[in-house]
N, C-alpha and C. Protein backbone atom coordinates (compact mmCIF):
# COMPACT_ATOMS: atom_id res chain seq x y z
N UNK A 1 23.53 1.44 -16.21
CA UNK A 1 23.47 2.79 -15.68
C UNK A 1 22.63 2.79 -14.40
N UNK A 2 22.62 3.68 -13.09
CA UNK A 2 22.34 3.88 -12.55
C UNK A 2 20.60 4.17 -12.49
N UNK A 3 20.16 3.67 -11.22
CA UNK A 3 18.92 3.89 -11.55
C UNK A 3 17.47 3.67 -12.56
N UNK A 4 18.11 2.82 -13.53
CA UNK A 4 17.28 2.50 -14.52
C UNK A 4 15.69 1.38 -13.72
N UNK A 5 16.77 0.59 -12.88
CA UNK A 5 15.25 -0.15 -12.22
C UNK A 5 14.19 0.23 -11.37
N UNK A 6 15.07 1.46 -11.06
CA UNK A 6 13.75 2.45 -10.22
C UNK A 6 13.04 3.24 -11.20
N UNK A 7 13.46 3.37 -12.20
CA UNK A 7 12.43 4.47 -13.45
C UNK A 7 11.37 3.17 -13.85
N UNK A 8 11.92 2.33 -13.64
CA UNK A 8 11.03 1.16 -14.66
C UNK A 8 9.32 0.93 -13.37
N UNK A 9 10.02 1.19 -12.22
CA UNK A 9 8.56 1.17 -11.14
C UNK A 9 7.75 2.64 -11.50
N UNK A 10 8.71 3.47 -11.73
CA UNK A 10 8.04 4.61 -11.90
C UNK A 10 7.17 4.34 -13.30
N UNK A 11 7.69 4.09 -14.46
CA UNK A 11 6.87 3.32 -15.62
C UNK A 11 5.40 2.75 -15.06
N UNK A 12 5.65 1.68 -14.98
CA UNK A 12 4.62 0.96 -14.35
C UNK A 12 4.07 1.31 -13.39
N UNK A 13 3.81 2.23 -12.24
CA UNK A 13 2.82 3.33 -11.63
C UNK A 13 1.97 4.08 -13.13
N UNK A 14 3.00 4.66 -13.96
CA UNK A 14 2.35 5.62 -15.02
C UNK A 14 1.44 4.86 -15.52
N UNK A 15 1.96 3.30 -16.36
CA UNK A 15 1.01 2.17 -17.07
C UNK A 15 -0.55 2.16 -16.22
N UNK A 16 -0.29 1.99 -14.98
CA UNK A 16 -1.51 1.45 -14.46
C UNK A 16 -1.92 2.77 -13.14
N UNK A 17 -2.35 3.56 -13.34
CA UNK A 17 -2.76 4.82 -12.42
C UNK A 17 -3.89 4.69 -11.70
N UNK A 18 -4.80 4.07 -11.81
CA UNK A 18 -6.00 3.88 -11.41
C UNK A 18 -6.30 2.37 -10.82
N UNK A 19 -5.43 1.54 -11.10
CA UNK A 19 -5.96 -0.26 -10.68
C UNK A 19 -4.21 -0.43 -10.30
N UNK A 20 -4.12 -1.97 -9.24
CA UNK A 20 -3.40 -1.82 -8.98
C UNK A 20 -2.86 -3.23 -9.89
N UNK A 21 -1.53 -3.18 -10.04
CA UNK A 21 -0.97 -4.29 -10.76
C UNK A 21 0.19 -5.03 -9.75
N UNK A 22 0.29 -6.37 -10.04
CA UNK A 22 1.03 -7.20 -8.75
C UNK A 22 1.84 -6.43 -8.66
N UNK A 23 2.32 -6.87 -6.95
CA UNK A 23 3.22 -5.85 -6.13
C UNK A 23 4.83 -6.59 -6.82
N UNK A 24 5.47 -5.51 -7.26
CA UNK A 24 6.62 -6.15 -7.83
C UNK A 24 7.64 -6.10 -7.00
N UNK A 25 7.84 -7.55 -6.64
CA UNK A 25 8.92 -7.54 -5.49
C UNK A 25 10.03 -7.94 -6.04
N UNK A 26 10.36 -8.35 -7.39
CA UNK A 26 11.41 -8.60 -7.62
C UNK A 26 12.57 -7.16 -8.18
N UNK A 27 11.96 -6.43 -8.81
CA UNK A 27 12.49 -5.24 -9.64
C UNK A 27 12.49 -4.27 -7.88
N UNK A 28 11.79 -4.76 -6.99
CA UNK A 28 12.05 -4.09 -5.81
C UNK A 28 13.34 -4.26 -4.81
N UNK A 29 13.37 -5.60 -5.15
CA UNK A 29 14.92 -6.12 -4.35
C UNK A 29 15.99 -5.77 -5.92
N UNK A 30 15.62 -5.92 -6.43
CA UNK A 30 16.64 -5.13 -7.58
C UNK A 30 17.12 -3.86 -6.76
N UNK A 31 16.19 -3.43 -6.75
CA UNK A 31 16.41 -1.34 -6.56
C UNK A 31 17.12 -1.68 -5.27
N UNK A 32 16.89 -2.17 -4.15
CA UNK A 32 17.32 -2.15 -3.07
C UNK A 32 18.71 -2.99 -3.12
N UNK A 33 18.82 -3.88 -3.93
CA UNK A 33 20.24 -4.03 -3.95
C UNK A 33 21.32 -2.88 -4.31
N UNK A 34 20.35 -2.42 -5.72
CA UNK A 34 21.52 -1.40 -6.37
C UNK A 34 21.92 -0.46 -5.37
N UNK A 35 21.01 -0.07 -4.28
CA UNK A 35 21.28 1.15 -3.60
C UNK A 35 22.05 0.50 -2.39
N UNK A 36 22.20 -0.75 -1.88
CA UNK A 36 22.70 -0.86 -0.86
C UNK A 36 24.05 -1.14 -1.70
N UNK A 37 24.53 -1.70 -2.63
CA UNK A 37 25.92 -1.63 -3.75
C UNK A 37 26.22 -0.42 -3.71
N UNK A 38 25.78 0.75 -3.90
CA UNK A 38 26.16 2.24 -4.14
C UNK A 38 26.62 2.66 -2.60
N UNK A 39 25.93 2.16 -2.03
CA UNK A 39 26.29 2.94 -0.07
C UNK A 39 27.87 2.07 0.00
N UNK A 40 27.80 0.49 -0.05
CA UNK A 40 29.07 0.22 0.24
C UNK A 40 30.20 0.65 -0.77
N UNK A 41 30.16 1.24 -2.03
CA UNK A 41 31.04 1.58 -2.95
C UNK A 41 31.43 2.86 -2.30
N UNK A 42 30.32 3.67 -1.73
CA UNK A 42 30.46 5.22 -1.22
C UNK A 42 31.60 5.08 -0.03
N UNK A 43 30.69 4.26 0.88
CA UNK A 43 31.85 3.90 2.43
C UNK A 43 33.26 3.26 2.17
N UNK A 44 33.44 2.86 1.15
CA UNK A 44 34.91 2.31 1.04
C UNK A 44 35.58 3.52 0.56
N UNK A 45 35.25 4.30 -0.35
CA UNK A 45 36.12 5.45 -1.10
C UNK A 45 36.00 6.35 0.47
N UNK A 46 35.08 6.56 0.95
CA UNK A 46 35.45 7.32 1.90
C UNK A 46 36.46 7.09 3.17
N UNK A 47 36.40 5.56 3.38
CA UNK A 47 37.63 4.52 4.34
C UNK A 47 38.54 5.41 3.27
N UNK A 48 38.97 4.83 2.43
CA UNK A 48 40.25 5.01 1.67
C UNK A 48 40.67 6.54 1.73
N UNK A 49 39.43 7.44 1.60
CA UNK A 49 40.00 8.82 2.02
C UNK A 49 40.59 9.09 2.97
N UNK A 50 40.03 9.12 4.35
CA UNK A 50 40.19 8.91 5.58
C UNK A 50 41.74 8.67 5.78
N UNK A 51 41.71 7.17 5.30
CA UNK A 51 43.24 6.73 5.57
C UNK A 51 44.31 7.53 4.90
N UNK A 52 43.67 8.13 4.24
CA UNK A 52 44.94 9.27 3.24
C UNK A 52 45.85 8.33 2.43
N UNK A 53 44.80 7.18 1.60
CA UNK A 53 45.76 6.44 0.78
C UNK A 53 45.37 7.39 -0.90
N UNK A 54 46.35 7.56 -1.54
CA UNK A 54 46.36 8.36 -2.84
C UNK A 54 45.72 9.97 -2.37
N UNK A 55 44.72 10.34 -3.74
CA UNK A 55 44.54 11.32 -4.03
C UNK A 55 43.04 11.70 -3.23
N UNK A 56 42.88 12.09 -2.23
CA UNK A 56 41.50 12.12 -2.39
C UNK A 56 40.47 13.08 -2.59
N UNK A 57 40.96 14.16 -3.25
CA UNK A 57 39.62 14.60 -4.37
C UNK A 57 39.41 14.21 -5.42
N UNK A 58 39.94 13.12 -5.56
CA UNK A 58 39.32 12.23 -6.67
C UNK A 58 38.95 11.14 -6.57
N UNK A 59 38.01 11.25 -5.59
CA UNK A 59 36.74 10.15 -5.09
C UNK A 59 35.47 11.28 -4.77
N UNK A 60 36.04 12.38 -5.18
CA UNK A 60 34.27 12.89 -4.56
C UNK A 60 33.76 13.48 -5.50
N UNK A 61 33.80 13.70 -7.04
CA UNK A 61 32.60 13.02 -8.04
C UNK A 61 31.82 11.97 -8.06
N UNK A 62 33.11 11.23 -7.72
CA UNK A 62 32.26 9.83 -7.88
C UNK A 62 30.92 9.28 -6.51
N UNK A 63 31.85 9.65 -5.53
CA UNK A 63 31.12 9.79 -4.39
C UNK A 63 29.75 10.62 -4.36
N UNK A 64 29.81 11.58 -4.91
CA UNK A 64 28.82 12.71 -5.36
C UNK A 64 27.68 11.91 -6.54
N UNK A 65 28.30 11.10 -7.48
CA UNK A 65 27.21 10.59 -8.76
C UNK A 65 26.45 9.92 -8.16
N UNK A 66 27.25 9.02 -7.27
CA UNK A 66 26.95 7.53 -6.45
C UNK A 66 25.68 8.05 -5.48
N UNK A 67 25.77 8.62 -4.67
CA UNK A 67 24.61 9.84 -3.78
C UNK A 67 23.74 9.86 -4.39
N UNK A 68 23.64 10.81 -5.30
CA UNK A 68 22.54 11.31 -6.33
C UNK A 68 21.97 10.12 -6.10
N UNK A 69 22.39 8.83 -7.45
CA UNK A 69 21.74 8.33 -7.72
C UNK A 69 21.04 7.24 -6.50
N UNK A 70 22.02 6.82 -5.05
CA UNK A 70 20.50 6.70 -4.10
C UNK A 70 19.27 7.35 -3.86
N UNK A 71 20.09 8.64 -3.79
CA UNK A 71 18.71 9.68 -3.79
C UNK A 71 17.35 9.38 -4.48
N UNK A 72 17.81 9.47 -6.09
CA UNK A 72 16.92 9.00 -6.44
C UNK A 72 16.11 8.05 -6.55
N UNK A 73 16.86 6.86 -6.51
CA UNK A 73 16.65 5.52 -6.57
C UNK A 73 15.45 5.36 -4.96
N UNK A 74 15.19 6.33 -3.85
CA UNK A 74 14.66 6.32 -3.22
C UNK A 74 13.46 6.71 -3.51
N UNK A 75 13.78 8.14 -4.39
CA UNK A 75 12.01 8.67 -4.50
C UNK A 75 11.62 8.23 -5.54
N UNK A 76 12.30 7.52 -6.20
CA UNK A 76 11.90 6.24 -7.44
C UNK A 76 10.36 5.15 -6.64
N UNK A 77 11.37 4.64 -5.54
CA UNK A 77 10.56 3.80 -3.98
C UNK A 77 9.70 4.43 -3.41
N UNK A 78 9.84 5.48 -3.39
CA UNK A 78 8.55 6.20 -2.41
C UNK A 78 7.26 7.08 -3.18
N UNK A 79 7.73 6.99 -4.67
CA UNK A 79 6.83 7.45 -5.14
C UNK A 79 6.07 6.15 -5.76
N UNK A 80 6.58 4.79 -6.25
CA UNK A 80 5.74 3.72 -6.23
C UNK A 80 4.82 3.46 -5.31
N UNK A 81 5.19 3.29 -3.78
CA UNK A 81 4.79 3.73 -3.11
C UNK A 81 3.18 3.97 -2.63
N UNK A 82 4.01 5.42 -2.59
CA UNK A 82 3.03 6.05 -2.34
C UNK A 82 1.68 5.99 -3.88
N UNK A 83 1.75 5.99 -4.58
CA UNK A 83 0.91 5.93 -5.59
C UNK A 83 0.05 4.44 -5.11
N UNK A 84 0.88 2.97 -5.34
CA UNK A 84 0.05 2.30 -4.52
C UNK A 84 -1.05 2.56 -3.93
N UNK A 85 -0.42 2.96 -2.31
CA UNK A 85 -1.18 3.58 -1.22
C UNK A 85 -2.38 4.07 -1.79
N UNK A 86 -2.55 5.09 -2.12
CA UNK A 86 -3.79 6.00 -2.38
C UNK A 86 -4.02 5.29 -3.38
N UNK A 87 -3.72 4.88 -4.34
CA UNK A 87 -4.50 3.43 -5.17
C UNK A 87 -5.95 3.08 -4.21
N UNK A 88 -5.23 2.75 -2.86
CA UNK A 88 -5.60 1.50 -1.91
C UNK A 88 -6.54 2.58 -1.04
N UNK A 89 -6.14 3.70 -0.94
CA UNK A 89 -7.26 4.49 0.21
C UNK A 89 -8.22 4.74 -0.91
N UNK A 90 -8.27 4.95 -2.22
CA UNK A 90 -9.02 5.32 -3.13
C UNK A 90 -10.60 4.11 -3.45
N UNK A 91 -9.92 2.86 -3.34
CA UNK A 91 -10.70 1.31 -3.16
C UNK A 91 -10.76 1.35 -1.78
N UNK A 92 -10.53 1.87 -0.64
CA UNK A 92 -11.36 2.12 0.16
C UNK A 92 -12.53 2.17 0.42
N UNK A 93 -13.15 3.75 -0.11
CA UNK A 93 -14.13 4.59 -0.58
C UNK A 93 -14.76 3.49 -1.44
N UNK A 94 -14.08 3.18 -2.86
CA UNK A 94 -15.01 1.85 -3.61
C UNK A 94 -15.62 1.25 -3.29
N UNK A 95 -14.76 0.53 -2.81
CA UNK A 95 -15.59 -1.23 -2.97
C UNK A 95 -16.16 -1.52 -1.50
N UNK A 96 -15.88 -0.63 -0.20
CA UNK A 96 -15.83 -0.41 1.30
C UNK A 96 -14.48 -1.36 2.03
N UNK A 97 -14.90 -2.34 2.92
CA UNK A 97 -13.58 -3.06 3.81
C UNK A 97 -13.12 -3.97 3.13
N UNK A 98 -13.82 -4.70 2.30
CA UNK A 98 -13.66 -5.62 1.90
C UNK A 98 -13.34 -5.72 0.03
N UNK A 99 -11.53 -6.25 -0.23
CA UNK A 99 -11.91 -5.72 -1.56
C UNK A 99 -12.02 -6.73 -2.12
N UNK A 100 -12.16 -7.01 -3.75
CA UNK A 100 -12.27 -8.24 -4.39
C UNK A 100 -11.25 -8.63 -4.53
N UNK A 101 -11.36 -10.24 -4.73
CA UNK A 101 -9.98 -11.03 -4.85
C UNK A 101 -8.84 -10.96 -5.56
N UNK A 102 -9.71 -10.47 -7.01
CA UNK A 102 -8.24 -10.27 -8.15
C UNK A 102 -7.50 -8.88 -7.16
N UNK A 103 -8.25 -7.87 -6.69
CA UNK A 103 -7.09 -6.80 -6.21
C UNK A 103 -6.52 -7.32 -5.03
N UNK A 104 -7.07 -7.96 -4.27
CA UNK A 104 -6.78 -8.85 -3.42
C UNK A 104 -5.20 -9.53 -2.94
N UNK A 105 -5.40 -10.37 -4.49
CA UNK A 105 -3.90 -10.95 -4.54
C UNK A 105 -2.71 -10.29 -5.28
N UNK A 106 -3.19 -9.00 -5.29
CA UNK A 106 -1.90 -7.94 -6.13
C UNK A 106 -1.26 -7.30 -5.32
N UNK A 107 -1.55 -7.69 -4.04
CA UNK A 107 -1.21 -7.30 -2.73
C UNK A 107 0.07 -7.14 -2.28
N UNK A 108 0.94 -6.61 -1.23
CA UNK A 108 2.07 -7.26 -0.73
C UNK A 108 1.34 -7.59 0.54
N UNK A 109 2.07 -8.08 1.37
CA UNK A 109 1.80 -8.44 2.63
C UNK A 109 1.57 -7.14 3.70
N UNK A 110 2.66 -6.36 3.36
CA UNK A 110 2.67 -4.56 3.97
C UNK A 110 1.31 -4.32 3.91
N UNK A 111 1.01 -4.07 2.28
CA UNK A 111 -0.33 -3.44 1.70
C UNK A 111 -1.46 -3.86 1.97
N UNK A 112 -1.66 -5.32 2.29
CA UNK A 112 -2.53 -5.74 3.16
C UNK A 112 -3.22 -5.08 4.29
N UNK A 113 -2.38 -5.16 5.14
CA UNK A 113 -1.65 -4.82 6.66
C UNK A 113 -2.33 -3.05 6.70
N UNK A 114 -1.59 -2.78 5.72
CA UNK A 114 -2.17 -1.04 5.74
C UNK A 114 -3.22 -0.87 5.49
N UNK A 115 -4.25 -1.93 4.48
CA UNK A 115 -5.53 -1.22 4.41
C UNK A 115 -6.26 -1.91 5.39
N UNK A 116 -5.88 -3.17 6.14
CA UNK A 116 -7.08 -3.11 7.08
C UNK A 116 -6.47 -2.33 8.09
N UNK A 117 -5.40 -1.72 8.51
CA UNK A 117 -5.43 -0.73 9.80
C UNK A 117 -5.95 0.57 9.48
N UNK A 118 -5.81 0.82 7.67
CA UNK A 118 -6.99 1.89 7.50
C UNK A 118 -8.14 2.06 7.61
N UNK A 119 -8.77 0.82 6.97
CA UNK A 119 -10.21 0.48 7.17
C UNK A 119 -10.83 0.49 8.74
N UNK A 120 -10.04 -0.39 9.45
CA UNK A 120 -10.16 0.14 11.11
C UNK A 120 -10.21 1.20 11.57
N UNK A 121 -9.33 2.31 11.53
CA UNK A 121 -9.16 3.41 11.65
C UNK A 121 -10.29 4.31 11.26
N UNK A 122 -10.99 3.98 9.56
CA UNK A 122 -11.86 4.71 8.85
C UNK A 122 -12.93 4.61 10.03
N UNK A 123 -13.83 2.98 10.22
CA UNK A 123 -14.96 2.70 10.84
C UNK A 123 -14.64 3.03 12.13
N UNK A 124 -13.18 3.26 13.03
CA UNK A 124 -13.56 3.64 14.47
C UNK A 124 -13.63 5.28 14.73
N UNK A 125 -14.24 6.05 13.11
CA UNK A 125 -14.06 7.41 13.17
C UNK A 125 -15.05 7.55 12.88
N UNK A 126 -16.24 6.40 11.87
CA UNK A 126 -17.37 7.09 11.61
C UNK A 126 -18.06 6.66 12.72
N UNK A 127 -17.21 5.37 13.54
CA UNK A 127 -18.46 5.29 14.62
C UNK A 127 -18.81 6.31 15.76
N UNK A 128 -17.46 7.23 15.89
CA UNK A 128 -17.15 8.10 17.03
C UNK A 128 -18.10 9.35 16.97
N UNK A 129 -18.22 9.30 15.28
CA UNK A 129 -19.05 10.70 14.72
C UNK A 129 -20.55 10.44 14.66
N UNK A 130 -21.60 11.20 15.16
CA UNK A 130 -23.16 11.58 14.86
C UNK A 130 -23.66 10.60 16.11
N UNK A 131 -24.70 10.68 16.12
CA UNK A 131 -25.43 9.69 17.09
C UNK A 131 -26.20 8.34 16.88
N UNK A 132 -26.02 7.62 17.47
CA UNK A 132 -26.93 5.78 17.10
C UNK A 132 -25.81 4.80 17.00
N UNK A 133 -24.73 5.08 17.08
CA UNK A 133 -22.81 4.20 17.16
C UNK A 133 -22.74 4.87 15.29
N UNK A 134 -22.41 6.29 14.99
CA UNK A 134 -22.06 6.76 13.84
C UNK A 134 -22.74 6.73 12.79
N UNK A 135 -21.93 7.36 12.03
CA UNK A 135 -22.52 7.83 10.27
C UNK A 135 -21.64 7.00 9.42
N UNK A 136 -22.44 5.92 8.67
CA UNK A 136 -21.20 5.97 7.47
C UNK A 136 -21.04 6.83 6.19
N UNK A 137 -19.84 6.94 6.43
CA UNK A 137 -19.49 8.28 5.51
C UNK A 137 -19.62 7.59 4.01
N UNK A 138 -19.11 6.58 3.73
CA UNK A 138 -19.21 5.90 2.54
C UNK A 138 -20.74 5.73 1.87
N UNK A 139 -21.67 5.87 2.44
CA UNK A 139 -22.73 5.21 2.38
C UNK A 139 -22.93 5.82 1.01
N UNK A 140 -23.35 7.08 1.15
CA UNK A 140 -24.01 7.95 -0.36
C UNK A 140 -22.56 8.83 -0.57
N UNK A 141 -21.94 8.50 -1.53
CA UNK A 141 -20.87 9.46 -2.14
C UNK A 141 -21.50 10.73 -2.75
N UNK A 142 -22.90 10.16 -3.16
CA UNK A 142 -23.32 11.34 -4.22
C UNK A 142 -24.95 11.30 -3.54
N UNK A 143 -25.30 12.87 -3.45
CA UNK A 143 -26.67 12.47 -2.85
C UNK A 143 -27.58 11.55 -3.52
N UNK A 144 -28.59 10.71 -2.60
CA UNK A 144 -29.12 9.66 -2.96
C UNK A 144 -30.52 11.08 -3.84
N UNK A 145 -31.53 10.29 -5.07
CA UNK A 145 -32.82 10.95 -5.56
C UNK A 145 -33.76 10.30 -4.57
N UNK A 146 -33.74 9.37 -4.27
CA UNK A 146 -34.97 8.60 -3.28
C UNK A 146 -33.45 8.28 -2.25
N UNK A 147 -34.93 8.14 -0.86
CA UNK A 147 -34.34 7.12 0.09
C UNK A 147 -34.69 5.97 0.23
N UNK A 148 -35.97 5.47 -1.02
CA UNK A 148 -36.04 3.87 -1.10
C UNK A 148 -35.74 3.87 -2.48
N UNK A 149 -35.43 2.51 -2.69
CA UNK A 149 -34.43 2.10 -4.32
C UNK A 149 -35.55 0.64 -4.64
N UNK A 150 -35.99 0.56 -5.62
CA UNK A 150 -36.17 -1.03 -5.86
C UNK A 150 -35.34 -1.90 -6.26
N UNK A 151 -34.78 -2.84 -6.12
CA UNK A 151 -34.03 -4.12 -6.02
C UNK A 151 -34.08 -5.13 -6.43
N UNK A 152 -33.62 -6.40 -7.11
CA UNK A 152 -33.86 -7.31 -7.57
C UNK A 152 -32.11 -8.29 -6.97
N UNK A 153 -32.70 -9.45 -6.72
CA UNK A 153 -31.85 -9.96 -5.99
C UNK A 153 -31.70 -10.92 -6.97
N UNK A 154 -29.93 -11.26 -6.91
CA UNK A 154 -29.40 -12.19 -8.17
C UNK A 154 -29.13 -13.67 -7.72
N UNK A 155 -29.00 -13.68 -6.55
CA UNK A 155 -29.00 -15.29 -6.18
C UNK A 155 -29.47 -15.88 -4.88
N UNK A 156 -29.48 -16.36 -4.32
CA UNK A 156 -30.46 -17.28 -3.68
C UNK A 156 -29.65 -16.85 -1.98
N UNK A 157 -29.85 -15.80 -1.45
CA UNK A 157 -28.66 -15.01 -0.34
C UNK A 157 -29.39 -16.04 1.10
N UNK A 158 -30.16 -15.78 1.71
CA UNK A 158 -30.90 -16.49 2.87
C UNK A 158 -31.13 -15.31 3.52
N UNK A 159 -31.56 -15.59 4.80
CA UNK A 159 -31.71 -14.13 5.62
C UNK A 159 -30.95 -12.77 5.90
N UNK A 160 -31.39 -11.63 5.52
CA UNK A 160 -30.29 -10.96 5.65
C UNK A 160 -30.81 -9.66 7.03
N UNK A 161 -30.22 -8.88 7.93
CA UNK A 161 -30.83 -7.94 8.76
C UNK A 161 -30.62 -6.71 8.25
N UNK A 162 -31.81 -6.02 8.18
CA UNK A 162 -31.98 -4.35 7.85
C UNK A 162 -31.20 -3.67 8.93
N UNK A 163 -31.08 -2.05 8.56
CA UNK A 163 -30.66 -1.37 9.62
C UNK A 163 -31.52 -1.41 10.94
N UNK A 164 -32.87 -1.43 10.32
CA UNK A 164 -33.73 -1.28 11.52
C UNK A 164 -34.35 -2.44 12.63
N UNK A 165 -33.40 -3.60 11.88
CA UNK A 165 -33.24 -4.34 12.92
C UNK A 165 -34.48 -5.89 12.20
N UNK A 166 -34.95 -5.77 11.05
CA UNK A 166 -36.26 -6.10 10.16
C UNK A 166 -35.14 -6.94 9.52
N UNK A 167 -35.53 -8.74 9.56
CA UNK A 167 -35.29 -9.72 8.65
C UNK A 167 -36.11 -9.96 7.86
N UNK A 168 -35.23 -9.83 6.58
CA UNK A 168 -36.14 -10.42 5.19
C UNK A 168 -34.93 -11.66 4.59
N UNK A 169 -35.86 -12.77 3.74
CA UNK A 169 -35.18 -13.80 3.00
C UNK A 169 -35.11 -13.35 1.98
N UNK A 170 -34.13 -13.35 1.54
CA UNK A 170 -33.52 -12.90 0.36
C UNK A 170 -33.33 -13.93 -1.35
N UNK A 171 -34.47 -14.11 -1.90
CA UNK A 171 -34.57 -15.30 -2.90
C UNK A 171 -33.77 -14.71 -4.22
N UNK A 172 -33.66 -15.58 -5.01
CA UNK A 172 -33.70 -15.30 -6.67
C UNK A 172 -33.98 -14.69 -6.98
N UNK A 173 -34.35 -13.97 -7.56
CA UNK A 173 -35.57 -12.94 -9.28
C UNK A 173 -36.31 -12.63 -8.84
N UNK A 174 -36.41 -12.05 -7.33
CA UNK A 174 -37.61 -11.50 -6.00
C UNK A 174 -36.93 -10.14 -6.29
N UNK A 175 -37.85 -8.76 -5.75
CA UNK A 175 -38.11 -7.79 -6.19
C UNK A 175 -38.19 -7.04 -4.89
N UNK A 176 -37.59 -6.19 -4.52
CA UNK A 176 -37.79 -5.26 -3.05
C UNK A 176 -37.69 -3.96 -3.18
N UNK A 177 -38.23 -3.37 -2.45
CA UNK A 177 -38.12 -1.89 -2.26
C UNK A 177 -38.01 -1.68 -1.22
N UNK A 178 -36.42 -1.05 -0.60
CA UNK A 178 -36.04 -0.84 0.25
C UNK A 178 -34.99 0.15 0.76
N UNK A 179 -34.56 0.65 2.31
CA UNK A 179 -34.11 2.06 1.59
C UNK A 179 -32.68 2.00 1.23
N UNK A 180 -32.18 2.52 0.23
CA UNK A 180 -30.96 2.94 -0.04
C UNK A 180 -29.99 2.39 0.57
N UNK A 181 -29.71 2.85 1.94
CA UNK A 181 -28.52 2.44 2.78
C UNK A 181 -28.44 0.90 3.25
N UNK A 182 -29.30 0.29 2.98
CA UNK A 182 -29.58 -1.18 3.39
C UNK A 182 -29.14 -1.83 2.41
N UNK A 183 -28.97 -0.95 1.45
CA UNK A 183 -28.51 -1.95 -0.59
C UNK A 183 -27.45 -1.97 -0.63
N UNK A 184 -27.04 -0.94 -0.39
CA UNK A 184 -25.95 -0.79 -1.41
C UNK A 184 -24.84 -1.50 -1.50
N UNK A 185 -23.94 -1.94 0.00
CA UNK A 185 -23.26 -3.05 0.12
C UNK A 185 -23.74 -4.31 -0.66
N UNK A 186 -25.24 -4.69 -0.46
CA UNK A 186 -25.39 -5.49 -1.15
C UNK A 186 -25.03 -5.20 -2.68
N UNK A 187 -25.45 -4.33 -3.05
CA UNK A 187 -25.25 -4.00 -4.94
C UNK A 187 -23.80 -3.90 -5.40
N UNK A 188 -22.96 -3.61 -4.38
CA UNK A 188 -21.50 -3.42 -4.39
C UNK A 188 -21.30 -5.21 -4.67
N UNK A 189 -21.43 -5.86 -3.49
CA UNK A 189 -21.30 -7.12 -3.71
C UNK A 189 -21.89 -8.06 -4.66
N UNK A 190 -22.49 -7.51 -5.29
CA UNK A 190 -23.34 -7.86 -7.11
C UNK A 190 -24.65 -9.30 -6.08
N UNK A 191 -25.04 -8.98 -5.02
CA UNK A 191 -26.11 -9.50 -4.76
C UNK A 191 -27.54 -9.03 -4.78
N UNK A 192 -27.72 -7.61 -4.72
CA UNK A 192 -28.47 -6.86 -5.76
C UNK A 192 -28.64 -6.09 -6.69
N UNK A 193 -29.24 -6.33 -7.77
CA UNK A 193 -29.40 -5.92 -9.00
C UNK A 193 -30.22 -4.18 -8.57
N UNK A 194 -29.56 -2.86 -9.14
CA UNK A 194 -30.49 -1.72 -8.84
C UNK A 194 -31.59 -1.86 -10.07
N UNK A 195 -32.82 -1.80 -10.04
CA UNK A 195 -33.25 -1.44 -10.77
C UNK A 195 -33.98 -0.10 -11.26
N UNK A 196 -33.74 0.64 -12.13
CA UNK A 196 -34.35 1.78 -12.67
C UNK A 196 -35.10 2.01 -13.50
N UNK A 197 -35.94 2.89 -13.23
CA UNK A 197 -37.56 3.05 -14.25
C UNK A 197 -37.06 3.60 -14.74
């Protein structure tokens, strides 16, 4: 039946709503076959109309089912899609430019492609905005309680530079208090530990 391999992407968007699961390129050239099979089945009944061989209102149900179901079989595609996508602008905001590997390789090559021209796009907007080369907007999603955090560092990093321009070495099971916006990438990247009283 028609369309069944595009409901099955739509499935699997529903399965996984929040994380992304490998980019399925095979059930994708599926769909795109079926629909390019349905266009040439459409253009021949319509040749054959044309030529005024037999009956021809009785090719345009069929012609008509055949439609539909590209139709759908499209927003089947564009709503995978798009769900993806904002998957991907959503781990944006997460994880910042850089994402981790397992989401990494669930990638297509497109999806790649789109989030670093988003990510570009994001940083040549916060740089354009506030004064000092920008604001990052990512920084505090949620207002910070302090603007210094204490810290505990999980592995052995080497020098790293503050905003304010201040190098510190960054050891093992060493202990810092420092402000907020200087961490957090690090804590994202599980190189510091937050610690809370």
């Amino acid at each position: 039946m028609f369309g069944e391999k595009a409901v099955e992407l739509v499935k699997e968007v529903n399965r996984n709503k929040d994380s992304l699961s490998p980019y399925n390129t095979d059930l994708i050239e599926q769909v795109n076959k079926e629909i390019c099979g349905l266009i040439e089945q459409n253009m021949e009944d319509a040749n054959a109309s044309i030529a005024g061989s037999s009956n021809t209102a009785a090719y345009i149900p069929t012609v008509n089912v055949r439609h539909l179901s590209v139709q759908r079989n499209l927003r089947c595609l564009l709503s995978y899609h798009h769900n993806r996508v904002r998957c991907l602008r959503n781990m944006r905001w997460e994880f910042g430019s850089l994402l981790p590997p397992e989401i990494k390789s669930n990638l297509s090559s497109s999806e790649a492609a789109w989030f670093s021209s988003y990510s570009t796009s994001l940083a040549k907007y916060m740089r354009s905005i506030g004064d000092d080369g920008g604001v990052n907007l990512g920084a505090d999603m949620k207002p910070p309680k302090s603007l210094y955090i204490e810290v505990r560092c999980l592995l052995d990093y080497g020098k790293h530079q503050l905003g304010d321009g201040t190098v510190i070495l960054l050891k093992k099971n060493t202990r810092y208090y420092l402000p907020r916006t200087d961490c957090e990438e690090l804590i994202r990247l599980e190189i510091f530990e937050h610690l809370i009283n």
